[in-house]
Protein backbone atom coordinates (compact mmCIF):
# COMPACT_ATOMS: atom_id res chain seq x y z
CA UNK A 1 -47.56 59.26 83.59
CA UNK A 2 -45.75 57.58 86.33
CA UNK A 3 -42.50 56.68 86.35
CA UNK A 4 -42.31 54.17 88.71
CA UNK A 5 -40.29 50.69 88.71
CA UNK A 6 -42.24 47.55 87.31
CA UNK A 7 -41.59 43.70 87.70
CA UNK A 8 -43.37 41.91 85.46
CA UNK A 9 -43.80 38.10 85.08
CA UNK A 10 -44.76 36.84 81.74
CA UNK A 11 -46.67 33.48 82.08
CA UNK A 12 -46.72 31.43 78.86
CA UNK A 13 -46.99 27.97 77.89
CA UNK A 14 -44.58 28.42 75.33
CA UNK A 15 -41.52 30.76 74.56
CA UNK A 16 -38.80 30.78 71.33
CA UNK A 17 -35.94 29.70 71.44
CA UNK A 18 -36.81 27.05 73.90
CA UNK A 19 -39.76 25.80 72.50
CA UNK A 20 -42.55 27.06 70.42
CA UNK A 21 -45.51 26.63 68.35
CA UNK A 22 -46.44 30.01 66.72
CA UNK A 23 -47.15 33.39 67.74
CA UNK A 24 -47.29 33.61 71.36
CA UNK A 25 -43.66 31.96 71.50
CA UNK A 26 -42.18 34.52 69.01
CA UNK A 27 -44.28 37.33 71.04
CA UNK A 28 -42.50 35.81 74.64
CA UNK A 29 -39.46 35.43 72.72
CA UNK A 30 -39.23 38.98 71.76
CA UNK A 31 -41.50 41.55 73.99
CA UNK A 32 -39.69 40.70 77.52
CA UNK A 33 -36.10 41.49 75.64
CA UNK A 34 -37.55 44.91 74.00
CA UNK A 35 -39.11 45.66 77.44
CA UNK A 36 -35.87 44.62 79.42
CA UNK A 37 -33.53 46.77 76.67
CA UNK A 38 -35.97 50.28 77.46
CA UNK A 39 -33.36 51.07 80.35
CA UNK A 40 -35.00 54.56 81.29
CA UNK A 41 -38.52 52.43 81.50
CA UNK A 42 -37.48 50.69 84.62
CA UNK A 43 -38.97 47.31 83.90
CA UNK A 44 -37.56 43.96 84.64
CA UNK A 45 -39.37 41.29 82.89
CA UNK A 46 -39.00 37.68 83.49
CA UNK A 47 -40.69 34.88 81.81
CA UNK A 48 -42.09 31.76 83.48
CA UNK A 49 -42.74 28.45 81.10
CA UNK A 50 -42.94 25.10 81.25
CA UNK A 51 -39.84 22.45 81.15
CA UNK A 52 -40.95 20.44 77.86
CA UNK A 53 -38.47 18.05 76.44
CA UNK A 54 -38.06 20.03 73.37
CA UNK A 55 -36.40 22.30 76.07
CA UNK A 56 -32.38 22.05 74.78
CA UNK A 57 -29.75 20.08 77.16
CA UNK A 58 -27.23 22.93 76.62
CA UNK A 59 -30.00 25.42 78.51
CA UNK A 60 -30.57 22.61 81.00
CA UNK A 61 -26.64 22.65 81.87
CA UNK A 62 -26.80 26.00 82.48
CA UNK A 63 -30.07 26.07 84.79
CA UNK A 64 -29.97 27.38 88.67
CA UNK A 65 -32.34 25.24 91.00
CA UNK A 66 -34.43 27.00 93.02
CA UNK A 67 -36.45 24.78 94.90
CA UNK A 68 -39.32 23.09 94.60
CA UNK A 69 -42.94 22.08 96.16
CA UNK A 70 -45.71 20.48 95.75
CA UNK A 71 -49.26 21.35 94.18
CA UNK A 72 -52.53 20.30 95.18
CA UNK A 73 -55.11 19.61 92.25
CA UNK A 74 -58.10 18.56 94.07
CA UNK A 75 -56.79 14.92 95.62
CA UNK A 76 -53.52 15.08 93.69
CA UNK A 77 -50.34 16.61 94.74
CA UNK A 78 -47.86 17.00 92.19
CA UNK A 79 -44.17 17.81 92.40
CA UNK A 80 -43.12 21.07 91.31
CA UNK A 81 -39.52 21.87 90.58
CA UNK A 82 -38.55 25.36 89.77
CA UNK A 83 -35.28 26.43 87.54
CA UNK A 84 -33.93 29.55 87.06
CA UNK A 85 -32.16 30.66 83.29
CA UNK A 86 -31.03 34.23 82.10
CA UNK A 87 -29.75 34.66 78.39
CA UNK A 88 -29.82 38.25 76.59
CA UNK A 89 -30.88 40.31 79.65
CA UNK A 90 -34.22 38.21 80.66
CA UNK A 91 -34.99 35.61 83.43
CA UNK A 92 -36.55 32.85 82.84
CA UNK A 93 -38.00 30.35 85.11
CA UNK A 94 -38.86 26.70 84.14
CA UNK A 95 -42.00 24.55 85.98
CA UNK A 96 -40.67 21.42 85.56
CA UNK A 97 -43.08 18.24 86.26
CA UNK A 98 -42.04 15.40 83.88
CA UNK A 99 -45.39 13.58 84.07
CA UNK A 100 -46.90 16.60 82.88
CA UNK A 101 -44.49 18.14 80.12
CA UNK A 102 -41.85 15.51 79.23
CA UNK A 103 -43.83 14.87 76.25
CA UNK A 104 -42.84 15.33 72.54
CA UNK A 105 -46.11 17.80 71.56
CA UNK A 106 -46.64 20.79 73.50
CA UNK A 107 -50.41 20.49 73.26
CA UNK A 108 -52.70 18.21 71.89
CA UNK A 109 -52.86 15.63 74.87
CA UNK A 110 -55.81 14.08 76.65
CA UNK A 111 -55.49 16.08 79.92
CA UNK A 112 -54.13 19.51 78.90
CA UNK A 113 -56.54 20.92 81.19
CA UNK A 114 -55.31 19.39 83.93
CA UNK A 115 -51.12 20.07 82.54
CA UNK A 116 -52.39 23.97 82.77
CA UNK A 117 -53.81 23.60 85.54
CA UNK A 118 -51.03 22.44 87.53
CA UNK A 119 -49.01 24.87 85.48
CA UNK A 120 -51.35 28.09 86.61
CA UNK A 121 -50.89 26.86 90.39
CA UNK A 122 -47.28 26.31 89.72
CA UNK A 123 -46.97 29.75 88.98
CA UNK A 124 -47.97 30.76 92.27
CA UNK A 125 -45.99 28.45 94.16
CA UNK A 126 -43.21 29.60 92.19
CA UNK A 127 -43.23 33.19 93.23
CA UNK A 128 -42.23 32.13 97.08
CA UNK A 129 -39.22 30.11 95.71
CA UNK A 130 -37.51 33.60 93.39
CA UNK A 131 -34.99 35.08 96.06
CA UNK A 132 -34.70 38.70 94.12
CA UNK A 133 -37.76 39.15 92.38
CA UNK A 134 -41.31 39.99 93.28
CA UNK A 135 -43.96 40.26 90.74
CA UNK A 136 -45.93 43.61 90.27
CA UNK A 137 -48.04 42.41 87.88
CA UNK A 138 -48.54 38.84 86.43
CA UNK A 139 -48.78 38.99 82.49
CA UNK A 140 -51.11 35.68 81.48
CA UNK A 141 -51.56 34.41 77.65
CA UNK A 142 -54.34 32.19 76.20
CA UNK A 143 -56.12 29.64 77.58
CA UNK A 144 -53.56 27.85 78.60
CA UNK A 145 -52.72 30.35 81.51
CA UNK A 146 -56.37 32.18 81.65
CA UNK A 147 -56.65 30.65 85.33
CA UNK A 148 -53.80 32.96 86.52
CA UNK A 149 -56.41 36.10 87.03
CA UNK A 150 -58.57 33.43 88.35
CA UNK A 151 -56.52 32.14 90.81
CA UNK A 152 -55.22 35.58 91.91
CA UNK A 153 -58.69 36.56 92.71
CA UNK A 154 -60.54 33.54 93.86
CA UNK A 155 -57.34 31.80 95.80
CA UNK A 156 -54.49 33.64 96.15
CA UNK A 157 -55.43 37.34 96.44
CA UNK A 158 -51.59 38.33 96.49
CA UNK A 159 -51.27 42.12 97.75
CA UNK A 160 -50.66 44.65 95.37
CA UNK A 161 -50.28 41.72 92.62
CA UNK A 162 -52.50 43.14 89.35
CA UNK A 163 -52.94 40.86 86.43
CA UNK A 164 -52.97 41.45 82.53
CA UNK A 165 -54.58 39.07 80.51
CA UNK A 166 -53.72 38.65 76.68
CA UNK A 167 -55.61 36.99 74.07
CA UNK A 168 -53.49 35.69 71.32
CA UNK A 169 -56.66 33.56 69.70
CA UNK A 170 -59.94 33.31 70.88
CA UNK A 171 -60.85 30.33 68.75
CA UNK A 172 -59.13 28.73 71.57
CA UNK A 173 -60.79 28.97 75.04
CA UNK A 174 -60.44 26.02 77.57
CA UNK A 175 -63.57 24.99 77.82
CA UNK A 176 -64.43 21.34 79.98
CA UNK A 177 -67.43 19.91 81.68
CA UNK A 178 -68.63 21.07 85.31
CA UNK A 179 -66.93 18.16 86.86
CA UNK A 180 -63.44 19.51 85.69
CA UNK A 181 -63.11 21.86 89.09
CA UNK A 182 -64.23 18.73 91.14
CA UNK A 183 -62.26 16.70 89.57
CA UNK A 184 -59.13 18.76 88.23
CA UNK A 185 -58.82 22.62 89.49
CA UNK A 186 -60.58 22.41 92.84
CA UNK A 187 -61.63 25.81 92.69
CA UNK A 188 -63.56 27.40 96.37
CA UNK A 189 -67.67 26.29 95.68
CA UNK A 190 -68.32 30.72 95.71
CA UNK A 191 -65.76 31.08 92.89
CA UNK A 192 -66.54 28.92 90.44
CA UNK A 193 -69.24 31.14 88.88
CA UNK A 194 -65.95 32.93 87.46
CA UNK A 195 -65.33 30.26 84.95
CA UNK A 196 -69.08 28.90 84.37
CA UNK A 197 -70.07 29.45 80.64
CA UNK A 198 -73.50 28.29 79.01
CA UNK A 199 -73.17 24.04 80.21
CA UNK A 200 -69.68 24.13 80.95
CA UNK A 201 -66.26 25.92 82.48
CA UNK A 202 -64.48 28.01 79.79
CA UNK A 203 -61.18 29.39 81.39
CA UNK A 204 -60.68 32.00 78.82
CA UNK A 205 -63.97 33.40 80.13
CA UNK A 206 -62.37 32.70 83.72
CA UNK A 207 -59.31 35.46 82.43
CA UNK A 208 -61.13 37.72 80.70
CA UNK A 209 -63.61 38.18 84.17
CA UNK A 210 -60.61 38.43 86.50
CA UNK A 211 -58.11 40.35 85.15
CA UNK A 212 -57.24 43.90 85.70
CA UNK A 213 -56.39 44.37 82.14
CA UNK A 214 -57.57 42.83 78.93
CA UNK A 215 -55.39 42.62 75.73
CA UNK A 216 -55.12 41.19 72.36
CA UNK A 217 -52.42 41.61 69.35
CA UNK A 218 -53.87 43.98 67.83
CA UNK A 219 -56.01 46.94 67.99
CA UNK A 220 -58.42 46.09 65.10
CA UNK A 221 -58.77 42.78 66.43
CA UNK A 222 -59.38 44.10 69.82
CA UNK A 223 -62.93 45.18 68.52
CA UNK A 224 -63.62 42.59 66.32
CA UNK A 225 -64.03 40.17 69.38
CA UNK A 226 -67.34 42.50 70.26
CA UNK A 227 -68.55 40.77 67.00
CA UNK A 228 -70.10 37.23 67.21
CA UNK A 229 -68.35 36.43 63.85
CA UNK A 230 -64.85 36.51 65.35
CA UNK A 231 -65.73 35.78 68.94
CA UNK A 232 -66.57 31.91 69.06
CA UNK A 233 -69.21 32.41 71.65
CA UNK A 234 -67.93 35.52 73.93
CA UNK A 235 -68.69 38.31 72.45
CA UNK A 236 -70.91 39.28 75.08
CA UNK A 237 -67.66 38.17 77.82
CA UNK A 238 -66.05 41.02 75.54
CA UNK A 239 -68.51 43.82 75.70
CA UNK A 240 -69.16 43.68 79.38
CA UNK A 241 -65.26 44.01 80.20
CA UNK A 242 -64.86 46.79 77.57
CA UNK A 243 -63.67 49.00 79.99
CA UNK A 244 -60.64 47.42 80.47
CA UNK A 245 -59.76 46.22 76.93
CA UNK A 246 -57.48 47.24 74.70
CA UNK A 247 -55.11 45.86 71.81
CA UNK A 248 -51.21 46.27 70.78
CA UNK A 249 -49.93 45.21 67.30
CA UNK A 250 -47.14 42.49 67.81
CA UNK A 251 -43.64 43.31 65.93
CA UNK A 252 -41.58 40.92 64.72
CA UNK A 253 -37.76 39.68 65.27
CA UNK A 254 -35.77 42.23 63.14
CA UNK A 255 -32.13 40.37 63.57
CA UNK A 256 -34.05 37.29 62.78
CA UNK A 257 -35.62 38.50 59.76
CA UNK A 258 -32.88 40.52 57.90
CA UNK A 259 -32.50 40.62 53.89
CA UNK A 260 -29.19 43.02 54.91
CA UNK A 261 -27.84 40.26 56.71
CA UNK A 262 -29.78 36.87 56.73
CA UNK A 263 -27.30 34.13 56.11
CA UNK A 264 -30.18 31.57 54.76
CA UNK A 265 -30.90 33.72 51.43
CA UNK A 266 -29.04 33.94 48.26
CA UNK A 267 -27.41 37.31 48.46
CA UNK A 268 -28.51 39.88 50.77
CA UNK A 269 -30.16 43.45 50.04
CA UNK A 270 -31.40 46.38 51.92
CA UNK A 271 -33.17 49.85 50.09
CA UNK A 272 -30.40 51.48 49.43
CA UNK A 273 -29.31 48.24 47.02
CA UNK A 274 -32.10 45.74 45.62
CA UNK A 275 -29.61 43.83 43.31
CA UNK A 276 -29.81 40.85 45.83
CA UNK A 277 -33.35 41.10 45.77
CA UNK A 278 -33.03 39.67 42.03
CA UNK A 279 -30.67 37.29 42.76
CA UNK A 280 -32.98 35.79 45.30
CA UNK A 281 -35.47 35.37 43.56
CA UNK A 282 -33.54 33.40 40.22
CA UNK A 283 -32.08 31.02 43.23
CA UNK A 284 -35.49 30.26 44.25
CA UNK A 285 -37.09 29.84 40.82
CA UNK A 286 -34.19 27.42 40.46
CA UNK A 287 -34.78 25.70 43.53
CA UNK A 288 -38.29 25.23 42.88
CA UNK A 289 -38.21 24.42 39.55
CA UNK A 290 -40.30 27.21 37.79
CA UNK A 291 -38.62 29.23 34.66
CA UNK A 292 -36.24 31.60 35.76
CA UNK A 293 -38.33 34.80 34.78
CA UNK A 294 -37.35 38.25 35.98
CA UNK A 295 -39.63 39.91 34.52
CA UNK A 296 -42.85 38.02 35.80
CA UNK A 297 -44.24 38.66 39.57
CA UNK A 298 -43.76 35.41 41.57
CA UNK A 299 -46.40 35.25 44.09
CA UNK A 300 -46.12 33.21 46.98
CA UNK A 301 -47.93 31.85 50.16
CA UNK A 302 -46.36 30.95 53.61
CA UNK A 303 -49.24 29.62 55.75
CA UNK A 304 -50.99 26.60 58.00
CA UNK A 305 -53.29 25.43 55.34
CA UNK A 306 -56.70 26.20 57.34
CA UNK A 307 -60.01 27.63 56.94
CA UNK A 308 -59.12 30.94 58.98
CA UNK A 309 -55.91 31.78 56.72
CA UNK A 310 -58.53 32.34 53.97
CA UNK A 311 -57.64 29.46 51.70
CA UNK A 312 -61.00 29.10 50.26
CA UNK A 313 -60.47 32.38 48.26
CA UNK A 314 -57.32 31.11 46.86
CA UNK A 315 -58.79 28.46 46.03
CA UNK A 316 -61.78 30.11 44.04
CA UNK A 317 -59.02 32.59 41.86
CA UNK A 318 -55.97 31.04 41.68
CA UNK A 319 -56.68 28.70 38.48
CA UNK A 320 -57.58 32.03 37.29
CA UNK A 321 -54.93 33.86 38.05
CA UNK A 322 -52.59 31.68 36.37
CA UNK A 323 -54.61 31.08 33.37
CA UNK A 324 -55.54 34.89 32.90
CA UNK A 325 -51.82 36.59 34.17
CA UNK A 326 -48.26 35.92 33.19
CA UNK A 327 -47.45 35.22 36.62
CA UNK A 328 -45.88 32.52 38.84
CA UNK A 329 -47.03 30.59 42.57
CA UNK A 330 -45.33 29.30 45.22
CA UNK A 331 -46.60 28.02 47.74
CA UNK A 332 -45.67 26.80 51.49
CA UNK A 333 -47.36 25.20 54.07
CA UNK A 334 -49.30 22.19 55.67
CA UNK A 335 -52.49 21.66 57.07
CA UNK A 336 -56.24 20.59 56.10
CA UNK A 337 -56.06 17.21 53.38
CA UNK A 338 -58.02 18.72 51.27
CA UNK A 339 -56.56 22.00 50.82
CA UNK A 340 -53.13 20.02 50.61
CA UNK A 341 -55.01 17.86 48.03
CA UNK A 342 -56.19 21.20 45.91
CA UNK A 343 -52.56 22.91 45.57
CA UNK A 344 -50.66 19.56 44.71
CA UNK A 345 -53.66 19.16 41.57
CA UNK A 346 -52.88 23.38 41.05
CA UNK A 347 -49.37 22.06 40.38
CA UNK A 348 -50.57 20.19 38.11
CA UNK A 349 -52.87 21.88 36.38
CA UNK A 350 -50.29 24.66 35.89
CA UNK A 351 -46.58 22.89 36.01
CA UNK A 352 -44.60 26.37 34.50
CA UNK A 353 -46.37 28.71 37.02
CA UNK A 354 -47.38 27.02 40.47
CA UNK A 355 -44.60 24.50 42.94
CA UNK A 356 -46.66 23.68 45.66
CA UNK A 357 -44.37 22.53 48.77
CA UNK A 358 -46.55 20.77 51.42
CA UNK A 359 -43.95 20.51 54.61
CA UNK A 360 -43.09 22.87 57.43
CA UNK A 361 -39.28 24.93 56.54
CA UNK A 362 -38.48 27.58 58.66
CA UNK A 363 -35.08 27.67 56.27
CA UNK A 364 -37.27 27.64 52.67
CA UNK A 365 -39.71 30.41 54.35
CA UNK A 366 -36.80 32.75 54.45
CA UNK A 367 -35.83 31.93 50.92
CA UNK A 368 -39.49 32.38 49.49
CA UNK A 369 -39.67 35.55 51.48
CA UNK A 370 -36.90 36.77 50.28
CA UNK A 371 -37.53 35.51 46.58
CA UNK A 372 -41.30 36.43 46.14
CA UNK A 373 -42.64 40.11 45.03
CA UNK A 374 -46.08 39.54 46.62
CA UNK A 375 -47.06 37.49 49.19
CA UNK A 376 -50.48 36.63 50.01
CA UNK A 377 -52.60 37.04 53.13
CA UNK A 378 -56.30 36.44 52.38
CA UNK A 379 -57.25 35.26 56.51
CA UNK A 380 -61.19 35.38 57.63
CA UNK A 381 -59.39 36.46 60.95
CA UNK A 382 -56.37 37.33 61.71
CA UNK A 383 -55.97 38.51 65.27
CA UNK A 384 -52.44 40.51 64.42
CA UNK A 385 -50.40 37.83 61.68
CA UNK A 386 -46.56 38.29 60.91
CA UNK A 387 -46.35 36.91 58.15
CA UNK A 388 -47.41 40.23 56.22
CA UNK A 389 -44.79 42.00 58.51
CA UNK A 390 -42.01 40.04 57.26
CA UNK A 391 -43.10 40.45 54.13
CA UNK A 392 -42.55 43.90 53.55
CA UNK A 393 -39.32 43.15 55.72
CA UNK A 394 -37.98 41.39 52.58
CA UNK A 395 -39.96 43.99 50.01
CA UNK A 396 -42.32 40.83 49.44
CA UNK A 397 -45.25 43.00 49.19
CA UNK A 398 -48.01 42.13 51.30
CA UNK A 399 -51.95 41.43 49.10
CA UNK A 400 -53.99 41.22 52.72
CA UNK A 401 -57.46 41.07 53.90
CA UNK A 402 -58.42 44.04 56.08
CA UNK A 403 -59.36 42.25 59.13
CA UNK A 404 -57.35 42.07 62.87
CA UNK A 405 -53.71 43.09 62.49
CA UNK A 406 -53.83 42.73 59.07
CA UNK A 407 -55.25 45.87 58.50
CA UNK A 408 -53.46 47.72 61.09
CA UNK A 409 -50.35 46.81 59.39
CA UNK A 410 -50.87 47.08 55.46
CA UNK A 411 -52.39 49.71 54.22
CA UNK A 412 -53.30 49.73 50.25
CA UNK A 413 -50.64 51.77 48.00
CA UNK A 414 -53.25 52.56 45.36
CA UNK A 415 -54.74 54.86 47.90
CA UNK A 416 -51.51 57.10 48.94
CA UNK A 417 -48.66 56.06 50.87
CA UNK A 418 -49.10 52.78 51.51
CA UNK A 419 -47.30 49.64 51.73
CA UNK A 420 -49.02 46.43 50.27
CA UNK A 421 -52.34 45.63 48.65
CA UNK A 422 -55.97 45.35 50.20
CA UNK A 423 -59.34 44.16 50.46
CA UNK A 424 -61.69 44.50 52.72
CA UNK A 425 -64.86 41.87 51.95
CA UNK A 426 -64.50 38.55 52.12
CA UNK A 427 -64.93 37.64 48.73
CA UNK A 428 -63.00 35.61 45.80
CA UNK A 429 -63.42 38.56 43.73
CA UNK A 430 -62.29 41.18 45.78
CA UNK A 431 -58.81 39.35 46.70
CA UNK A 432 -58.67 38.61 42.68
CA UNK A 433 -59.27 42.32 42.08
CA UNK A 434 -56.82 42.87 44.65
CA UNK A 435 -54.21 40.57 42.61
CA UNK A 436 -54.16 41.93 39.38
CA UNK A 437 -53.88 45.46 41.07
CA UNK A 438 -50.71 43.91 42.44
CA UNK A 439 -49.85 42.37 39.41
CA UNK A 440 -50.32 45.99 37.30
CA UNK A 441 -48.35 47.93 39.68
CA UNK A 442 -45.43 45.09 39.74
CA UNK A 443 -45.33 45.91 35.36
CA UNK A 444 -44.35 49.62 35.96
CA UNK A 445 -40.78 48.87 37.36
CA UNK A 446 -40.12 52.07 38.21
CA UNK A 447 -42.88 52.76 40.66
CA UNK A 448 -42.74 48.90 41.89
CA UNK A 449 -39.22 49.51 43.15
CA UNK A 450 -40.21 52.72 45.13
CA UNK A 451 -42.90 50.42 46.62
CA UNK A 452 -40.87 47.34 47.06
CA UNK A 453 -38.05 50.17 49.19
CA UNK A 454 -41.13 51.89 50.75
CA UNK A 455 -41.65 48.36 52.65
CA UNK A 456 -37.89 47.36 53.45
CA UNK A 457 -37.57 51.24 55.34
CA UNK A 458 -41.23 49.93 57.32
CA UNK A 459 -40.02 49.38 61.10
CA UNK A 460 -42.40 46.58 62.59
CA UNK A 461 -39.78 46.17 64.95
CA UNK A 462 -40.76 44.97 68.91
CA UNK A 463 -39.79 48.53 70.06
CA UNK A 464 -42.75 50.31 69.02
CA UNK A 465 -44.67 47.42 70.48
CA UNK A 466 -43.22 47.21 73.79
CA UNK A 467 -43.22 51.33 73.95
CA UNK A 468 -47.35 50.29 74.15
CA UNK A 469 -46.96 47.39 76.69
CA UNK A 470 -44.88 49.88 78.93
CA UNK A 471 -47.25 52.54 79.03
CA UNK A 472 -49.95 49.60 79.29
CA UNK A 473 -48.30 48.36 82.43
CA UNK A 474 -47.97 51.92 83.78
CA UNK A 475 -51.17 52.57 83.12
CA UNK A 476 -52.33 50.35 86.16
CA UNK A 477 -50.97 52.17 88.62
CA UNK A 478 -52.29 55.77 87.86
């Protein structure tokens, strides 16, 4: 394996801390800093994102101008600015066009196609304006940036620039009406067969075509999208660039998520000492108002209340569950009315076992993590998930459905050396099945606490992960 130098420029719509929506922000958050820390690996990556307003006036204050331009979307040209911010040994560069991202919402707007759009061109234009830094290879995410490999191949054709292309969800694709290059992207008349898909343009399709390399979040996942059941339409896309795909289990923020040292729990606890563990879990039975129980397993959920997270299931056993265990629910999350609707009359039905809190806290997530003993994970799809990472972070031991990431992560105890509970169909019975497992291990103490310090010594950690996205990168230039 080589062991030549790499610049890489991560393009994402969004990025923690500066603004964020889910998993791709934690992933552009974290896998640039594990990359830039590898100092043997030789890799300098920067990350390139758009200037929202949720973007913090103390970064602003600290932001380098670098220029600025102006890009052409068909008869439109837009203003480009481009800012320049490094904090814990990464770069990042800011687009800023206030028409386009000066908007409360990241997504969600009538012309995101054309926001991206602009963004993917801005990219481009951007790379003339960086006085010390010259791409190797451009690093796009989702649909939002799919037209980076597009544009890189149809437009730009940048020498010795390759292109990775990640897929963080495939649900979502970019997908508009033929009039959306005349109108919007202005792509050459010869290239727009790249993006054409059944009636319409899907830009996902666009990235997947173009790139040099193909990548989702996690390997399992990584075949699943061969499958029409997970694919949304292009599974066949998938197949025919099989050659170049290939997937790499996300890790999560390990100073972020910390039971030794996280400052929003009750007491902290590592495997060495599990006292705190107890003590979180009375303060959250307190704050939630259940009985303070020790000695029955408080179950919990942390989730976007939607079809994919598998909430049907828990819907069909968890009356059950509570009727036929001596167990407790918690639950946290928002999302579809009438699964809202379902866990507020669960509540109900149940007021000394289930506290059902339908909001979004980041805070009360780290207190239910670190208060539950199982948490549940029941998704149709999951394309890698985190949440059943940071469970066993904080020894809340992970019930999961074996599909995506979640089954590249959890692997059932019951069967040797494993770390959380599993199921593999998707099926009310088989996640109750998988429940009372849980639930019988959790009344033998002894072996429960060997499982619950089996999980806090698991190391899901970006390091591993960005190990895979060096050799990945390297990998290009055999």
């Amino acid at each position: 394996m080589t062991t030549r130098s790499l610049n890489i420029l991560y393009a994402t719509p969004e990025c923690v801390p500066f603004a964020s929506s889910g998993g791709l922000g934690e992933v552009a958050g974290s896998l640039p800093k594990a990359l830039n820390r590898k100092r043997r690996s030789k890799i300098d990556c920067r990350v390139i994102l758009p200037l929202y307003a949720k973007v913090p006036q103390s970064v602003r204050d600290k932001m380098t101008f670098l220029g600025s331009d102006m890009v052409r979307l068909v008869w439109r040209r837009q203003y480009m600015g481009l800012f320049e911010y490094r904090q814990d040994g990464v770069t990042y560069y800011f687009i800023d066009n206030e028409y386009y991202f000066n908007r409360d919402a990241l997504y969600g707007h009538y012309d995101d196609g054309e926001r991206f759009a602009f963004f993917s061109k801005a990219i481009f234009h951007a790379l003339k304006m960086m006085p010390d830094f010259r791409p190797d290879i451009l690093h796009a995410n989702d649909w939002q940036t799919a037209l980076v490999p597009v544009l890189q191949t149809a437009v730009y054709r940048l020498e010795d620039l390759k292109t990775v292309y990640s897929v963080h969800n495939i649900e979502y694709q970019g997908y508009y009406g033929k009039s959306f290059n005349d109108e919007v992207l202005g792509l050459p008349q010869d290239a727009v067969h790249l993006i054409e898909w059944r009636d319409g343009l899907n830009l996902m399709k666009g990235g997947i075509e173009c790139c040099n390399y193909f990548s989702t979040v996690s390997p399992s996942y990584a075949q699943e999208l061969k499958d029409p059941a997970y694919a949304f339409g292009l599974e066949e896309i998938v197949r025919k660039n099989d050659f170049k795909l290939g997937g790499i289990l996300n890790g999560i923020n390990r100073t972020l998520y910390d039971p030794e040292k996280d400052p929003q729990i009750a007491a902290n606890y590592s495997a060495k000492d599990l006292s705190g563990k107890a003590v979180c879990k009375q303060a959250l039975q307190e704050e939630a108002g259940l009985p303070v129980r020790a000695d029955v397993p408080l179950l919990t959920l942390i989730s976007r209340l939607v079809p994919a997270k598998g909430l049907d299931l828990v819907r069909m056993v968890m009356d059950d569950v509570l009727n036929n265990f001596d167990a407790q629910f918690l639950l946290l999350g928002t999302g579809f009315p009438e699964y809202e609707e379902f866990f507020r009359e669960l509540e109900e039905r149940h007021p000394d076992k289930a506290r059902c809190m339908i909001k979004f806290d980041p805070a009360l997530s780290h207190r239910i993590y670190a208060g539950g003993d199982m948490i549940l994970v029941p998704s149709r799809s999951e394309p890698c998930g985190l949440t059943q990472m940071i469970g066993c972070r904080y020894a809340n031991v992970p019930i999961v459905r074996e599909t995506g990431g979640l089954g590249d992560s959890i692997h059932d105890c019951t069967l040797g050396d494993g770390n959380g509970f599993t199921f593999h169909d998707y099926d009310a019975s088989a996640l109750y099945a998988a429940i009372a497992n849980a639930i019988s291990r959790y009344q033998d103490s002894e072996n429960w606490q060997k499982l619950q310090q089996h999980d806090l010594r698991e190391d899901f950690g970006w390091s591993v992960s960005a190990e895979d996205y060096r050799l990945m990168y390297l990998g290009l230039y055999e």
